[in-house]
Structure formats: structure tokens, C-alpha cells
Protein backbone atom coordinates (compact mmCIF):
# COMPACT_ATOMS: atom_id res chain seq x y z
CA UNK A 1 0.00 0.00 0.00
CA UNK A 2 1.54 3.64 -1.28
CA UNK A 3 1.20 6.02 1.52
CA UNK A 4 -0.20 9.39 1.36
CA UNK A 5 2.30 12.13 1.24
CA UNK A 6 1.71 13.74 4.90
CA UNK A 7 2.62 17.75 4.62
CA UNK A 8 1.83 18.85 8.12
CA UNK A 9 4.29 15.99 10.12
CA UNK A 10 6.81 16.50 7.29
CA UNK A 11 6.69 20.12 8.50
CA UNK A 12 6.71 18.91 11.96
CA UNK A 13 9.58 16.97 12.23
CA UNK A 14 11.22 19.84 9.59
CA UNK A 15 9.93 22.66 12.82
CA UNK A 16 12.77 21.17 15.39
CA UNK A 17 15.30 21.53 12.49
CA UNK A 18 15.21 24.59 11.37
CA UNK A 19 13.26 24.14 8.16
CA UNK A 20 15.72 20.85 7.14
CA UNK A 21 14.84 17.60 6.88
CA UNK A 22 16.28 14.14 4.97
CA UNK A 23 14.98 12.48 1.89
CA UNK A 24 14.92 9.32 4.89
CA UNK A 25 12.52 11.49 6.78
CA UNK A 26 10.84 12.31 3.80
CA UNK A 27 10.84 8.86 2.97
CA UNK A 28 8.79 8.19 6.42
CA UNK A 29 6.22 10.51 5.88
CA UNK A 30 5.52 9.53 2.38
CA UNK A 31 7.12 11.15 0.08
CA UNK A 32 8.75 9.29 -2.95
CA UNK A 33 12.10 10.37 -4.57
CA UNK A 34 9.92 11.54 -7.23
CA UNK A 35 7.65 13.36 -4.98
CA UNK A 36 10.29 14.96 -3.58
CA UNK A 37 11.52 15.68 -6.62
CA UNK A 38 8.06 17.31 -7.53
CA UNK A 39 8.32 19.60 -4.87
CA UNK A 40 11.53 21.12 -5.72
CA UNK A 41 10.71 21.43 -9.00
CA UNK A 42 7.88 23.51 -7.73
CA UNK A 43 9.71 25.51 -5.44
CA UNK A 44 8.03 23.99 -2.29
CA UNK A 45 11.41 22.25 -0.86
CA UNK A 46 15.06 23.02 -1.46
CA UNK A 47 17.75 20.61 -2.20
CA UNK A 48 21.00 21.52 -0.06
CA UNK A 49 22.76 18.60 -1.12
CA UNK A 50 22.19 14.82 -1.72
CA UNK A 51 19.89 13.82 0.97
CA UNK A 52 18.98 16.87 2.60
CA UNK A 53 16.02 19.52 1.83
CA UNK A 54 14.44 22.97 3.53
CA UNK A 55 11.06 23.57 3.09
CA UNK A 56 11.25 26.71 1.23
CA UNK A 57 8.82 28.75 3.23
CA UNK A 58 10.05 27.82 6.24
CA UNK A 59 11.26 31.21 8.34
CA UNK A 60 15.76 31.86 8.35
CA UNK A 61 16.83 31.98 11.48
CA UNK A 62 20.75 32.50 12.77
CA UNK A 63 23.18 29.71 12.61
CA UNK A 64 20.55 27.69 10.43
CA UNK A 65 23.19 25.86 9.08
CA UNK A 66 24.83 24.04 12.15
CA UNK A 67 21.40 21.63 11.62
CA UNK A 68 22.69 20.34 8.54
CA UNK A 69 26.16 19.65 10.24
């Protein structure tokens, strides 16, 4: 059975990391690579690198980037 891609706990478990979340996290909440692919196509995520996206709307904040360390 294909899960439902779930928005609101992606963004949830994204909230306690500064926007960033894993395509494994992604993965959990289900999102297919090409789902996730969708959504940065669309704008709604960015890639960082392999493996790791920001929801795009998702508020900067200082030292942002120590979550992806």
C-alpha cells in the first residue's frame, strides 16, 4: 500500500530543524524520490545537497546551518 504524502508531520519533524529535513525522513512521511523531486521542481522544498532539503517557506533563522552539520 503507497502512503499518502503527509505535509503537516513532514513540517513537523522539519519545525525542530530549522526548516531541514532528509529524503529518509521524507521517505517516512511519504514522500517518494519523485515526490520529492516534484516539490523542488515547484519551489516547495530546497535541495541543499544529496539527501537533505528545507522547506522553502520555512522562516531563516541564525546559525541555520549548524542543523545540517
Amino acid at each position: 500500500m503507497v502512503q499518502k504524502p503527509d505535509y503537516d508531520r513532514l513540517y513537523e519533524t522539519a519545525e525542530g530543524q530549522a526548516g531541514y529535513f532528509t529524503s529518509k525522513q521524507a521517505r517516512k512521511h511519504g514522500f517518494s524520490w519523485e515526490r520529492l523531486s516534484d516539490n523542488v521542481k515547484h519551489g516547495r522544498f530546497l535541495r541543499i545537497f544529496r539527501g537533505v532539503y528545507r522547506l522553502s517557506h520555512f522562516p531563516s533563522m541564525a546559525h541555520e546551518d549548524l542543523f545540517v552539520a
